[in-house]
C-alpha atoms as a PDB file:
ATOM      1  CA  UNK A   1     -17.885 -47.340  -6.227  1.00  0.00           C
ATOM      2  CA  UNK A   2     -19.324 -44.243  -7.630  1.00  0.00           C
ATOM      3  CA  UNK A   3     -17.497 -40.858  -6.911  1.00  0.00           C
ATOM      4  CA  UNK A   4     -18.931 -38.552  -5.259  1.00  0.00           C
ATOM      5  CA  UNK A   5     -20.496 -35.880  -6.862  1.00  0.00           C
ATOM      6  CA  UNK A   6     -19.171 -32.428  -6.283  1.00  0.00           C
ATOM      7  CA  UNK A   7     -21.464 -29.515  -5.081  1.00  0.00           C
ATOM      8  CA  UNK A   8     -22.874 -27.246  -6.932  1.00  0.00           C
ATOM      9  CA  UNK A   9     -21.330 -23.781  -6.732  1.00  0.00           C
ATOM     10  CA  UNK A  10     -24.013 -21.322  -5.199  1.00  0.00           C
ATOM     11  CA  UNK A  11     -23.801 -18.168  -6.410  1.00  0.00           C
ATOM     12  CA  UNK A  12     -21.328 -15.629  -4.672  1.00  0.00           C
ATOM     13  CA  UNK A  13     -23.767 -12.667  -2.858  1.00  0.00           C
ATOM     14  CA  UNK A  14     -23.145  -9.602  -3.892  1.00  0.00           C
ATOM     15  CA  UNK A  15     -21.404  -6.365  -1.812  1.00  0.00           C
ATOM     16  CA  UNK A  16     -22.153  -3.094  -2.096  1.00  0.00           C
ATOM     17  CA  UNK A  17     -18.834  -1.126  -2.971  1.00  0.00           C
ATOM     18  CA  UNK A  18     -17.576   0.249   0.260  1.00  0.00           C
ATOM     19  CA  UNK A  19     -19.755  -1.923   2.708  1.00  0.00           C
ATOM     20  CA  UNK A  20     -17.036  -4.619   3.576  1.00  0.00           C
ATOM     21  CA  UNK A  21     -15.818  -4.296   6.571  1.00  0.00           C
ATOM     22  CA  UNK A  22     -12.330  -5.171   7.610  1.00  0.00           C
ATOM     23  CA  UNK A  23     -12.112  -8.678   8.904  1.00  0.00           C
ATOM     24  CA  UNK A  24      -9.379 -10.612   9.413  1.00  0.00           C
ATOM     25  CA  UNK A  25      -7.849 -12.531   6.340  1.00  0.00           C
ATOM     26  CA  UNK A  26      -8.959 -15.972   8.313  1.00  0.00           C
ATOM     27  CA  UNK A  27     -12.207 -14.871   9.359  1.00  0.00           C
ATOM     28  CA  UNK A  28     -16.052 -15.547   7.636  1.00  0.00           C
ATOM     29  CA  UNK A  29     -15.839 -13.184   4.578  1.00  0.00           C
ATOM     30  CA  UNK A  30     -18.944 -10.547   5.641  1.00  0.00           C
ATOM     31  CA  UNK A  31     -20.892 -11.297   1.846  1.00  0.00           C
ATOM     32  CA  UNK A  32     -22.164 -14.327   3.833  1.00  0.00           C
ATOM     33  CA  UNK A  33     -20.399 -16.775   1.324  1.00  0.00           C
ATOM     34  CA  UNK A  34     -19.626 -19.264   3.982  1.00  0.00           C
ATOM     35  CA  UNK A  35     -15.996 -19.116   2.344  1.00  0.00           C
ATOM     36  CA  UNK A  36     -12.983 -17.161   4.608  1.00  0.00           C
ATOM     37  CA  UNK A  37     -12.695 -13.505   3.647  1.00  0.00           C
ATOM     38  CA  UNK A  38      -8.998 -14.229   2.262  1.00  0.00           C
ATOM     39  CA  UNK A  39     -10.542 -17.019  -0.625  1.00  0.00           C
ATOM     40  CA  UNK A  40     -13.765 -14.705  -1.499  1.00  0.00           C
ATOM     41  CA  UNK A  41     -13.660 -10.943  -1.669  1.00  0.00           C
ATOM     42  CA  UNK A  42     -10.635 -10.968   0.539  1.00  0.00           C
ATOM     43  CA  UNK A  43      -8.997 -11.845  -2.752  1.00  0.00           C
ATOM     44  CA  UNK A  44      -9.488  -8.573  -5.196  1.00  0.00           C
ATOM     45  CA  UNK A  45      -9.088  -6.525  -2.408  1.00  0.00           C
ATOM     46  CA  UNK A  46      -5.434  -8.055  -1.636  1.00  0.00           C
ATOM     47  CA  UNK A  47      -4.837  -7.739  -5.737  1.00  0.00           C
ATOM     48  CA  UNK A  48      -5.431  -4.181  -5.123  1.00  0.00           C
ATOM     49  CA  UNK A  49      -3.861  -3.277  -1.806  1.00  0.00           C
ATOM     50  CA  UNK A  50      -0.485  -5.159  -2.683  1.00  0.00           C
ATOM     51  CA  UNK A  51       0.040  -3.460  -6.199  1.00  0.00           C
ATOM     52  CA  UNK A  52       3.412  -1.605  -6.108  1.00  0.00           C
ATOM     53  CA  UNK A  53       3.427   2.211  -7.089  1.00  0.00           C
ATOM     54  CA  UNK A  54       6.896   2.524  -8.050  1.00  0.00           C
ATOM     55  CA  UNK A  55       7.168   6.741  -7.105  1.00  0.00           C
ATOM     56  CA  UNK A  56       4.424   6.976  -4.461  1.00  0.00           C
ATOM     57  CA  UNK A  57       5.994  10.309  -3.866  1.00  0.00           C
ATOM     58  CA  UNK A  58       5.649  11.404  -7.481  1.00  0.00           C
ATOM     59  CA  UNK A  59       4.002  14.942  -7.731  1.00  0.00           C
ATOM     60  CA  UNK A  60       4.740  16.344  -4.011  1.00  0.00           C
ATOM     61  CA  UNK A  61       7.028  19.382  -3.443  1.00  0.00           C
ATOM     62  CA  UNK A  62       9.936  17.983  -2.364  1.00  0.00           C
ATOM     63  CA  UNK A  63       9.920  14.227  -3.894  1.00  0.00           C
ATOM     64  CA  UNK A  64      13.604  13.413  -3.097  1.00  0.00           C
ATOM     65  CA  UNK A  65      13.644  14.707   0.172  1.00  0.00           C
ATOM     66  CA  UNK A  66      10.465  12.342   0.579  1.00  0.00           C
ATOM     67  CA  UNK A  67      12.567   9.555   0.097  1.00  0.00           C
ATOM     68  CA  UNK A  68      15.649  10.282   1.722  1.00  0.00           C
ATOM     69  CA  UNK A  69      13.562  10.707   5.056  1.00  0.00           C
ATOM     70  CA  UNK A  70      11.580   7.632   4.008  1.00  0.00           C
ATOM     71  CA  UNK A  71      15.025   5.567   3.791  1.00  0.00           C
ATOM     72  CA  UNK A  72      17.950   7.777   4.338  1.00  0.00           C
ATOM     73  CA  UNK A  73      18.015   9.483   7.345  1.00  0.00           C
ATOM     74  CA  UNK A  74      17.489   8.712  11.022  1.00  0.00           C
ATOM     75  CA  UNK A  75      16.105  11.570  12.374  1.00  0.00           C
ATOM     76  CA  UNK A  76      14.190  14.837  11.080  1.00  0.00           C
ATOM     77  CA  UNK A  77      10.824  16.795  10.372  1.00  0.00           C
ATOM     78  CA  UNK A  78       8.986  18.600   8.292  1.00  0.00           C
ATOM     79  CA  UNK A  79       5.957  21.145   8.700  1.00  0.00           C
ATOM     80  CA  UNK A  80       3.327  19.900   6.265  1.00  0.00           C
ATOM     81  CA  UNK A  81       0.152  22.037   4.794  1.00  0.00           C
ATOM     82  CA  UNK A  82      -2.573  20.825   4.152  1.00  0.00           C
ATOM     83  CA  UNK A  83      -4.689  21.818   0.878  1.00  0.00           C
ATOM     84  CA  UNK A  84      -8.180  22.690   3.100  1.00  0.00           C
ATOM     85  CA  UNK A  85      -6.287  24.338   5.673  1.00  0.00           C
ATOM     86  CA  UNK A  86      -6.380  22.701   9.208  1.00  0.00           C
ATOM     87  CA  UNK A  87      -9.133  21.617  11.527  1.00  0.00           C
ATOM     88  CA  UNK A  88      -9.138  23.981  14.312  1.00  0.00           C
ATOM     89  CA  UNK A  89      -8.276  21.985  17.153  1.00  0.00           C
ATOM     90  CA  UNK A  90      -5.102  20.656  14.934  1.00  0.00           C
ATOM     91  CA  UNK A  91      -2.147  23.928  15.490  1.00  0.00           C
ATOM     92  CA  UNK A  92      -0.059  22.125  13.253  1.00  0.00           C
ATOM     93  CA  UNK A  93       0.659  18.586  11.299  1.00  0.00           C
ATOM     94  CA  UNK A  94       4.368  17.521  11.557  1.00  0.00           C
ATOM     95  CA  UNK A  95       6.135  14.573   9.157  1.00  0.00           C
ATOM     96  CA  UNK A  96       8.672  12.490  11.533  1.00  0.00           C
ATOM     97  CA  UNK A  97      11.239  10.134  10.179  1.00  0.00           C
ATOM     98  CA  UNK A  98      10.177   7.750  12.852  1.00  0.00           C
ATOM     99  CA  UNK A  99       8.062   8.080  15.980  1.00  0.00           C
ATOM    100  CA  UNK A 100       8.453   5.758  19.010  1.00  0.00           C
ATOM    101  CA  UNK A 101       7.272   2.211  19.198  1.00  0.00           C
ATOM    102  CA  UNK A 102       6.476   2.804  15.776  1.00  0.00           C
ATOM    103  CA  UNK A 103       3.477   4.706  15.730  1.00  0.00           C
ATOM    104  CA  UNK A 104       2.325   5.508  12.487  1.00  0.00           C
ATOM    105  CA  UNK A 105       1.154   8.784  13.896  1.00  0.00           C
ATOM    106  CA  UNK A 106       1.043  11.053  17.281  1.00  0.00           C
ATOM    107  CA  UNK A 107      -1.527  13.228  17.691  1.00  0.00           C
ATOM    108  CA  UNK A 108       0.369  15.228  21.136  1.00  0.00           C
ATOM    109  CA  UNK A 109      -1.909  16.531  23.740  1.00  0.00           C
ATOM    110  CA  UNK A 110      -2.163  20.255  22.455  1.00  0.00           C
ATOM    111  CA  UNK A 111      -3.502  18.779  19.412  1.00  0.00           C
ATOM    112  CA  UNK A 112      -0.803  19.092  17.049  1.00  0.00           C
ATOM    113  CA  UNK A 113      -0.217  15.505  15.267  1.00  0.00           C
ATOM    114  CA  UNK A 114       3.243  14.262  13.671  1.00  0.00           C
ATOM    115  CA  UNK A 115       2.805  12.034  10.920  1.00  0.00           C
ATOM    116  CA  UNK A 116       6.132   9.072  10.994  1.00  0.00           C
ATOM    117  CA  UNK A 117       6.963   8.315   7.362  1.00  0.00           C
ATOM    118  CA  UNK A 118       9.244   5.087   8.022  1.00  0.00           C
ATOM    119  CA  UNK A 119       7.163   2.756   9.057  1.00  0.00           C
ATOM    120  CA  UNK A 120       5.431  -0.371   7.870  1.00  0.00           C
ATOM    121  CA  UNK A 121       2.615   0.276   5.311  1.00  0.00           C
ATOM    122  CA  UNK A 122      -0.806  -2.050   4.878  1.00  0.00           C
ATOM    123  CA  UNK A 123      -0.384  -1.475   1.218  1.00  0.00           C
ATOM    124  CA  UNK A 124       1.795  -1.199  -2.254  1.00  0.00           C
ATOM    125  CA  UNK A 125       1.126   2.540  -2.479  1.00  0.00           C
ATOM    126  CA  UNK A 126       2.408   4.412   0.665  1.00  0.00           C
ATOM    127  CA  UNK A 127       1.278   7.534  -0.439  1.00  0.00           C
ATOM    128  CA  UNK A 128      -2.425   6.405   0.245  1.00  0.00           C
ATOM    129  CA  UNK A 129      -0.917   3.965   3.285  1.00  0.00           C
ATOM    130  CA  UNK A 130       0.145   7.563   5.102  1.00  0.00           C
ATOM    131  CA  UNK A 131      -2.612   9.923   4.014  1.00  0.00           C
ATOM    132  CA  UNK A 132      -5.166   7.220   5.810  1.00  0.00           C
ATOM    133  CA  UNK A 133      -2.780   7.503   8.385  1.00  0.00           C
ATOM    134  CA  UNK A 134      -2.700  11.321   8.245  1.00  0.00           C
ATOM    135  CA  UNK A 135      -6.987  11.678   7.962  1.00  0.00           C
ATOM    136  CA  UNK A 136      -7.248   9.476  11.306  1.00  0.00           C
ATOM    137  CA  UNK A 137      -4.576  10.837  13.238  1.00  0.00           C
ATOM    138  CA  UNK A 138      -6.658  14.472  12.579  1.00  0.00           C
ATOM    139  CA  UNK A 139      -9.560  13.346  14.012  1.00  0.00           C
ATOM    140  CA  UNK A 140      -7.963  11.111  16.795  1.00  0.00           C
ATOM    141  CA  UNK A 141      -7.893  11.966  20.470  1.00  0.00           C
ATOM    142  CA  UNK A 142      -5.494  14.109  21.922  1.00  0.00           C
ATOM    143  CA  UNK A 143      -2.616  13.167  23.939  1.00  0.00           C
ATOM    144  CA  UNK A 144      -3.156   9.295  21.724  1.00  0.00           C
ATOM    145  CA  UNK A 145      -0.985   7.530  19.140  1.00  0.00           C
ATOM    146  CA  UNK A 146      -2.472   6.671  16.192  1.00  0.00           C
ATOM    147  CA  UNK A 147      -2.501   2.997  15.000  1.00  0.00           C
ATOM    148  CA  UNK A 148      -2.088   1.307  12.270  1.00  0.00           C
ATOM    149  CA  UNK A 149      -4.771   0.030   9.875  1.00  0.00           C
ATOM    150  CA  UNK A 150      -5.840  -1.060   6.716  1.00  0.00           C
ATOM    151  CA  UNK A 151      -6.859   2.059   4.213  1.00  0.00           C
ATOM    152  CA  UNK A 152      -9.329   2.023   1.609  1.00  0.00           C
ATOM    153  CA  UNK A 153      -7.185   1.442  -1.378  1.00  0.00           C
ATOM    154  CA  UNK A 154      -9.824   3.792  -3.267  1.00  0.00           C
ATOM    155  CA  UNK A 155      -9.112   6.551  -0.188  1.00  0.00           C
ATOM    156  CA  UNK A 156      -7.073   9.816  -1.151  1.00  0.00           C
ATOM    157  CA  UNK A 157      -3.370   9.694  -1.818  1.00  0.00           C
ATOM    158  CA  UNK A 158      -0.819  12.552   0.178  1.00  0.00           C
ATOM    159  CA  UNK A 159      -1.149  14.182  -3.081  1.00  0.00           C
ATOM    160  CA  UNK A 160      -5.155  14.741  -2.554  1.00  0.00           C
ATOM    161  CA  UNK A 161      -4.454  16.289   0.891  1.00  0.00           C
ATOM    162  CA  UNK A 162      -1.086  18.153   1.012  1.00  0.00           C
ATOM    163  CA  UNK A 163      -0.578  21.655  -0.416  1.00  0.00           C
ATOM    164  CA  UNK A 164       0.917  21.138  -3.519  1.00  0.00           C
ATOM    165  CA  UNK A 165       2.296  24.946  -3.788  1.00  0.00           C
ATOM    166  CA  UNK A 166       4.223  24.637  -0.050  1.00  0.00           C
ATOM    167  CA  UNK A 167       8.098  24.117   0.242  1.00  0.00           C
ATOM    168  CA  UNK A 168       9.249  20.909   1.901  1.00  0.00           C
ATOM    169  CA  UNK A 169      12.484  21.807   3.672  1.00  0.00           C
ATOM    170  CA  UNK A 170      13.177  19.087   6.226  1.00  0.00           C
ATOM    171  CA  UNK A 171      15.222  19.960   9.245  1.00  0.00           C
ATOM    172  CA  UNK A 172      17.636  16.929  10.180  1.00  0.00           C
ATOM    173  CA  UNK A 173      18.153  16.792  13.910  1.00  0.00           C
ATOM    174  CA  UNK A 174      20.671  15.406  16.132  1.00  0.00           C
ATOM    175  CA  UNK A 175      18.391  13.173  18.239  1.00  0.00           C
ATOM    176  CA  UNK A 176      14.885  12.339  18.903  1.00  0.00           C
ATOM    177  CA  UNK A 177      13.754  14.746  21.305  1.00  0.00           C
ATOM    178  CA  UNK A 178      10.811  16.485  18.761  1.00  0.00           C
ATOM    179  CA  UNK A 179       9.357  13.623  19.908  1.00  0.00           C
ATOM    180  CA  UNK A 180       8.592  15.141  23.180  1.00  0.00           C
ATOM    181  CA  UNK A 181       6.860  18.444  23.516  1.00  0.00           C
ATOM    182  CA  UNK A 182       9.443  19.148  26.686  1.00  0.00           C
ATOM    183  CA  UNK A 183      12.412  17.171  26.382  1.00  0.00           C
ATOM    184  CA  UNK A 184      13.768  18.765  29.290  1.00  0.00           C
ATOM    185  CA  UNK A 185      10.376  17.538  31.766  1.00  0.00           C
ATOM    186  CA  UNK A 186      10.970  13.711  30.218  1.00  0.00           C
ATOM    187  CA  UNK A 187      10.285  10.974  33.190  1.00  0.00           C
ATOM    188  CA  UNK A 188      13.623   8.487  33.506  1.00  0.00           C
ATOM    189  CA  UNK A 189      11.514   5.684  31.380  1.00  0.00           C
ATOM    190  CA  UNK A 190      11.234   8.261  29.058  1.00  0.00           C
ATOM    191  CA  UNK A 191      14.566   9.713  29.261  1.00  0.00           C
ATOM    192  CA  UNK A 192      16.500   5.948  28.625  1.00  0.00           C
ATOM    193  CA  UNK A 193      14.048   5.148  25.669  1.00  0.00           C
ATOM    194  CA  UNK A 194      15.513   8.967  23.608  1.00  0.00           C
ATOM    195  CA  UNK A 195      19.353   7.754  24.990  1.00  0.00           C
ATOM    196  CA  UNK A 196      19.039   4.182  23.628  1.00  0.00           C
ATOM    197  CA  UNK A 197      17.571   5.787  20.012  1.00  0.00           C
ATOM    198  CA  UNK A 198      20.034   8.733  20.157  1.00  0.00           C
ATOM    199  CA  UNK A 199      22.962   6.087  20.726  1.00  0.00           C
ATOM    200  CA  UNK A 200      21.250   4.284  17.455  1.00  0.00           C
ATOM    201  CA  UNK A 201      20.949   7.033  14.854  1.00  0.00           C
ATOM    202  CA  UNK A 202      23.868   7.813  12.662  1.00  0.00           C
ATOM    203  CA  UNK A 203      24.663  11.438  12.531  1.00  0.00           C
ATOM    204  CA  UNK A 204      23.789  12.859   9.575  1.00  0.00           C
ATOM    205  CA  UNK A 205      23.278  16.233   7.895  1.00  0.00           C
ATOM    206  CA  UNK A 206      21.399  17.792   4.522  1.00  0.00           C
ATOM    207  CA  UNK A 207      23.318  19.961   2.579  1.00  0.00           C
ATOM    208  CA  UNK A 208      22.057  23.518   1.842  1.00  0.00           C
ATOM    209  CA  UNK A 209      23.660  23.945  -1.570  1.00  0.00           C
ATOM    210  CA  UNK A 210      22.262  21.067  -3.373  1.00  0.00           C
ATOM    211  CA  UNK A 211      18.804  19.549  -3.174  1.00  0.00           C
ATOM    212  CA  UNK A 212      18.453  15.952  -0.821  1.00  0.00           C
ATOM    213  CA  UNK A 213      21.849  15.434  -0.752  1.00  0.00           C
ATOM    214  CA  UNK A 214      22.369  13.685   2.704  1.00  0.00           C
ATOM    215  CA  UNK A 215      26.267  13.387   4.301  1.00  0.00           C
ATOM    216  CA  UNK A 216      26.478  11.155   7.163  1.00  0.00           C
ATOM    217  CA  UNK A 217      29.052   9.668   9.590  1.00  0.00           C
ATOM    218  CA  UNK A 218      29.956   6.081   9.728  1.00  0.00           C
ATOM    219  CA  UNK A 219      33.267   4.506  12.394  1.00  0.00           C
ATOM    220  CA  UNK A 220      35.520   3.775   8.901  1.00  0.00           C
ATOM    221  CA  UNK A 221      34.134   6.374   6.317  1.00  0.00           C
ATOM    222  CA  UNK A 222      31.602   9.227   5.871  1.00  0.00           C
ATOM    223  CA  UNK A 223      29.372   8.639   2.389  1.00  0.00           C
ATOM    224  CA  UNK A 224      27.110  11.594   0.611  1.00  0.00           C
ATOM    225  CA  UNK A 225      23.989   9.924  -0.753  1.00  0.00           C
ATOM    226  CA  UNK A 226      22.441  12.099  -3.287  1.00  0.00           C
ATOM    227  CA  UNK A 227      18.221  11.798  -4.083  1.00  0.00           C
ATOM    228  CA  UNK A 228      18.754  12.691  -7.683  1.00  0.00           C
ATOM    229  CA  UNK A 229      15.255  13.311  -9.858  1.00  0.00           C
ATOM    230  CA  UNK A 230      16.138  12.666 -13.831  1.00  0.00           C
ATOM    231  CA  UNK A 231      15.379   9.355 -15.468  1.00  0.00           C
ATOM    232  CA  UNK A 232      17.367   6.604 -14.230  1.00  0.00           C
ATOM    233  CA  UNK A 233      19.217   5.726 -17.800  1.00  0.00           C
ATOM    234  CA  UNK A 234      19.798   9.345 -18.226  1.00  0.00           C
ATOM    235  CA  UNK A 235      21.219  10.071 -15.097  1.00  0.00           C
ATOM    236  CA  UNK A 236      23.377   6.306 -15.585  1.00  0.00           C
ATOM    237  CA  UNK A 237      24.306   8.021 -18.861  1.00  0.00           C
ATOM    238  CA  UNK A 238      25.400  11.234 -17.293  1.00  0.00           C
ATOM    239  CA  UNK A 239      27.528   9.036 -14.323  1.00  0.00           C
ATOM    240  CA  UNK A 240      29.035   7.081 -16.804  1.00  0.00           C
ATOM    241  CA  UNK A 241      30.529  10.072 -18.528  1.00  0.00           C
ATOM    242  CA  UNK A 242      31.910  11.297 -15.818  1.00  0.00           C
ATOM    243  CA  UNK A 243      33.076   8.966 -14.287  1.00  0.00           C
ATOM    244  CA  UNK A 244      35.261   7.411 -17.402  1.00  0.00           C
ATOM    245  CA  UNK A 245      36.397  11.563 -17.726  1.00  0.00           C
ATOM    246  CA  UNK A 246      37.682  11.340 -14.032  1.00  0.00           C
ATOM    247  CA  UNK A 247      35.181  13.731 -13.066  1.00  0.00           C
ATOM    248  CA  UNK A 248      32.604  11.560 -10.865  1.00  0.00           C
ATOM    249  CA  UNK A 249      34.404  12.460  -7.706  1.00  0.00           C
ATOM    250  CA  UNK A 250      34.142  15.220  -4.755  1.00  0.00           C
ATOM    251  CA  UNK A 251      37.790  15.888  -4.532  1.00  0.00           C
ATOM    252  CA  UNK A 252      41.123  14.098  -3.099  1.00  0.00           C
ATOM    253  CA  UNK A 253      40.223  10.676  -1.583  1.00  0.00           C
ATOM    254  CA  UNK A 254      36.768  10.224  -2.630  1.00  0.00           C
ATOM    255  CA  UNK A 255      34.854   7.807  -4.718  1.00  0.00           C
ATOM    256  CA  UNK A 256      31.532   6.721  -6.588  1.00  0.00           C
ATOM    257  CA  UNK A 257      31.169   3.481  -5.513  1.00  0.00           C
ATOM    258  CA  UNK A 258      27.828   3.333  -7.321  1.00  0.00           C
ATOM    259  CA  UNK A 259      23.939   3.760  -6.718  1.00  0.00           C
ATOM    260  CA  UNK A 260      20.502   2.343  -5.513  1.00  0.00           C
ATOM    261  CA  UNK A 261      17.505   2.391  -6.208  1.00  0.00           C
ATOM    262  CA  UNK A 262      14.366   3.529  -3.938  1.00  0.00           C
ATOM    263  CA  UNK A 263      10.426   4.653  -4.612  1.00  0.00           C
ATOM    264  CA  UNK A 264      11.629   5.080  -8.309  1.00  0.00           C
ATOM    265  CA  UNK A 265      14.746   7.813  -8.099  1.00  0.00           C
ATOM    266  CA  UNK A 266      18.449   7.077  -8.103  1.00  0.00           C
ATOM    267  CA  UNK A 267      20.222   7.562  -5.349  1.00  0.00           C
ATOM    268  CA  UNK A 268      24.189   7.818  -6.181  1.00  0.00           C
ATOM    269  CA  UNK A 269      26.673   7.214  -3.611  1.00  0.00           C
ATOM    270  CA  UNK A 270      29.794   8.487  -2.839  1.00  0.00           C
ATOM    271  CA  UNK A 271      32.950   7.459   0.235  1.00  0.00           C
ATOM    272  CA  UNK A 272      34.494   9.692   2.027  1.00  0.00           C
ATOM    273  CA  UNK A 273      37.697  10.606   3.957  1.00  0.00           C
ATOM    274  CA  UNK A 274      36.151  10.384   7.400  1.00  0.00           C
ATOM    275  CA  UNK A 275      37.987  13.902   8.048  1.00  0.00           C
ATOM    276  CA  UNK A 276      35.538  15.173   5.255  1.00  0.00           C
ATOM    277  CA  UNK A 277      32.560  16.522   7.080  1.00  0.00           C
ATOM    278  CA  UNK A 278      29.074  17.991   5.564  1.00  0.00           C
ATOM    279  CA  UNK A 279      30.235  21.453   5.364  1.00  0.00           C
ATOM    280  CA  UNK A 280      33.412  20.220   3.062  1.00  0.00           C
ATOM    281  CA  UNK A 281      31.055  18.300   0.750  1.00  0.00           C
ATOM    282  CA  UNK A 282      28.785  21.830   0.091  1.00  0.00           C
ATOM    283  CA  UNK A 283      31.528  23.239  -2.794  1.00  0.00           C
ATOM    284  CA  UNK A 284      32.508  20.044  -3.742  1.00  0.00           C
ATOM    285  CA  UNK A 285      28.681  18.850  -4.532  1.00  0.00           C
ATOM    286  CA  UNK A 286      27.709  22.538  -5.701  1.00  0.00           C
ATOM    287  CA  UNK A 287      30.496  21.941  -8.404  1.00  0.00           C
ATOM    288  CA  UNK A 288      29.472  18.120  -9.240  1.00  0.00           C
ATOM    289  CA  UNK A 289      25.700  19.156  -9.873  1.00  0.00           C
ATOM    290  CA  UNK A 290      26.739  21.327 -12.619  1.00  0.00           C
ATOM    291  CA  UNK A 291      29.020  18.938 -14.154  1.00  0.00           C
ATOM    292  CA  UNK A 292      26.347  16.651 -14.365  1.00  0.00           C
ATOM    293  CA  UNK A 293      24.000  19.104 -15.735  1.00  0.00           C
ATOM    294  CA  UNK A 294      26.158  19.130 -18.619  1.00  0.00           C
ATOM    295  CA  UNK A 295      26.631  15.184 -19.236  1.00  0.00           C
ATOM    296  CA  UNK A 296      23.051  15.005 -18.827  1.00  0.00           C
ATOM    297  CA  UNK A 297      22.984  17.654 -21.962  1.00  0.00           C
ATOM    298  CA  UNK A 298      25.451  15.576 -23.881  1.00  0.00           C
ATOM    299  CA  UNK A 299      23.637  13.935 -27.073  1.00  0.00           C
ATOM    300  CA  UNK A 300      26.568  11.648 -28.116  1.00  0.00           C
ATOM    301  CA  UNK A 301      26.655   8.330 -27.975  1.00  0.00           C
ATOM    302  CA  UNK A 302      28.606   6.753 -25.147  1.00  0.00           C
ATOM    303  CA  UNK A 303      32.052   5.975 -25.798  1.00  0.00           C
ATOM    304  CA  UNK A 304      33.368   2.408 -25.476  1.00  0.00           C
ATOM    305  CA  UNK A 305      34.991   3.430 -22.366  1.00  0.00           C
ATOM    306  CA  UNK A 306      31.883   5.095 -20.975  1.00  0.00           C
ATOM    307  CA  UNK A 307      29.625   2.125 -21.801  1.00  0.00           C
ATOM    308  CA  UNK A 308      32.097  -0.256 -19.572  1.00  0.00           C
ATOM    309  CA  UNK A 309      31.656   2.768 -16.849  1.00  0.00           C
ATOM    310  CA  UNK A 310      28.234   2.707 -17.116  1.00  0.00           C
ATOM    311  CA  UNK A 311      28.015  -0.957 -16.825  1.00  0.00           C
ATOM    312  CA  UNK A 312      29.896  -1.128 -13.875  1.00  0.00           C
ATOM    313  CA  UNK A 313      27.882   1.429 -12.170  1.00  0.00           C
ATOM    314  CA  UNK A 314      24.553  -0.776 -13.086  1.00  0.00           C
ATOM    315  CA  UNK A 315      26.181  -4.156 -11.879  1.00  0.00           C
ATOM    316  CA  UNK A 316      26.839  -2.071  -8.444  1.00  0.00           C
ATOM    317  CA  UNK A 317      23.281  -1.153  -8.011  1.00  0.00           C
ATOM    318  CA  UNK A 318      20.570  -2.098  -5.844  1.00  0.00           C
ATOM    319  CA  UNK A 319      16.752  -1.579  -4.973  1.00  0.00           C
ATOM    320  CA  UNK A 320      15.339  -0.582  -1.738  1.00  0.00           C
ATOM    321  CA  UNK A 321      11.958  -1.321  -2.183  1.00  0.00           C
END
C-alpha cells in the first residue's frame, strides 16, 4: 500500500511587528496560518515573554527595598515619581506590597492609583510585567481595579517610567488599611476581609539605621533578613570571614543560619531571641554593616577555616525565584 504523501508546507503569512493581537494560547493564531496561536507565532512570543531577568529591579533607587517588598514583607507602600510627571487627573501613584483579591493595580475613586508589587506576573521580566501594569492603571477608570494582562515584551521597563533621581523609602505598616481611602467608613464585608488579612500578616518592621534590613516576629523566634547589594561571592566571601572570626552575629543568642537568594541579591538571615525586637537589632546591625565593610575589603585568600564557613553558608542557601 503506498503511504500517504505528506502535505506540502504553505508558506507561514507574514505579521506586521506589533499587529498580533492577544489570543488565547489555544485559539486560531491571527496570521491566518490555520495552525493554533501557541504552535505558530504564539511560539517566539512565549520564547520572549518567559526569559528570566535575573535583577529586574537593577538600576531603580532603592533596589533592595524592591525586593524585600516584592518577597519579604507583608504589608507597606511607597510614593513613586514618575519621570514625565503625572497625568492630571492622577494626585498620586502608590507601590503596595499586595492589594486585595490580587489586583495588580487600584486606581481609587479620587484618581490616585496604587500599583501591588507581589503578585503574579505574565512574564520573566517583572519590571516590564508592572510598568504595563502601571501605564494601564493611569489611564483606567476611577473608582476600578486594574487587571491583569499580557504586556508587550518590547513595552517600557519601571526603569523607562520611574524617576530615577527620587528616594524610595517604604513605610511598613501594621495592617492593610491603605487599602481603603477611609478605613474608619469600611462596610462589615469590608471590615472582615482587612481582619482576616491583618490576622495573616506577620508583624514586621524596617530598620532606620541600615538599608532593607527587615526584623519580623514569628511564635518561636524573631529573624532580621538583610537585602544586601554586593556580588554574591563577595559578599559569601565577606560572611565567611566573619563568621569563622565569631563575628557574624548580632549579639548574645543570635545566629546566621545562612542566606537566599531572590531577583539576583543575597539576602542573609539571622535568628533571634524572640525578646529581641526591631529597635534592639538597630546598634547591633549598625555595628555588623561595618564589620562587613571591612571583610568585603579584605584581599587575602580565605583561610582553610573560612573556606569550610563559606561552604556551609552556600550548602544553606536557597533561591526565591
Amino acid at each position: 500500500m503506498a503511504k500517504k504523501r505528506r502535505p506540502r508546507s504553505q508558506p507561514q503569512p507574514q505579521l506586521v511587528a506589533g499587529e498580533v493581537p492577544v489570543v488565547g494560547a489555544r485559539e486560531p493564531c491571527p496570521c491566518g496560518s490555520g495552525r493554533r496561536y501557541k504552535a505558530c507565532h504564539g511560539r517566539a512570543a512565549a520564547q520572549a515573554a518567559t526569559e528570566l531577568v535575573r535583577r529586574p529591579f537593577e538600576g531603580l533607587p532603592g533596589e533592595c527595598d524592591w525586593v524585600a517588598l516584592r518577597e519579604l514583607v507583608p504589608a507597606a507602600t511607597v510614593p513613586l515619581t514618575l519621570r514625565e510627571g503625572l497625568p492630571a487627573d492622577v494626585p498620586s501613584v502608590t507601590l503596595a506590597t499586595v492589594l486585595p483579591m490580587a489586583w495588580p493595580a487600584l486606581r481609587r475613586s479620587d484618581g490616585a492609583v496604587l500599583l501591588a508589587v507581589q503578585n503574579d506576573t505574565a512574564t520573566g521580566d517583572l519590571s516590564r510585567d508592572l510598568a504595563d501594569v502601571l501605564a494601564r492603571a493611569l489611564t483606567a477608570a476611577p473608582g476600578a481595579p486594574v487587571p491583569a494582562s499580557r504586556p508587550d515584551v518590547a513595552g517600557p521597563r519601571l526603569q523607562d517610567l520611574l524617576d530615577p533621581e527620587a528616594p524610595f523609602v517604604p513605610e511598613v505598616h501594621e495592617g492593610f488599611e491603605f487599602w481603603l481611602d477611609d478605613a474608619s467608613q469600611a462596610t462589615g464585608e469590608v471590615t472582615a476581609s482587612l481582619e482576616r488579612a491583618n490576622a495573616a500578616a506577620t508583624p514586621t518592621a524596617r530598620l532606620s539605621g541600615v538599608t532593607a534590613a527587615y526584623w519580623c516576629e514569628t511564635p518561636e523566634k524573631n529573624h532580621l533578613r538583610w537585602v544586601m547589594p554586593h556580588a554574591e561571592d563577595a559578599l559569601l566571601d565577606g560572611l565567611a570571614r566573619l563568621h569563622a572570626a565569631g563575628a557574624s552575629s548580632l549579639g548574645e543568642g543570635t545566629r546566621l543560619v545562612g542566606s537566599f537568594r531572590a531577583h539576583g541579591l543575597t539576602v542573609p538571615v539571622w535568628d533571634l531571641p524572640s525578646a529581641m525586637g526591631a529597635e534592639e537589632c538597630e546598634k547591633p546591625a549598625a555595628a555588623f554593616g561595618e564589620r562587613l565593610a571591612e571583610a568585603l575589603a579584605a584581599e587575602a585568600p580565605l583561610t582553610a577555616e573560612e573556606r569550610s564557613a563559606r561552604s556551609g553558608l552556600t550548602n544553606r542557601q536557597i533561591t526565591l525565584n
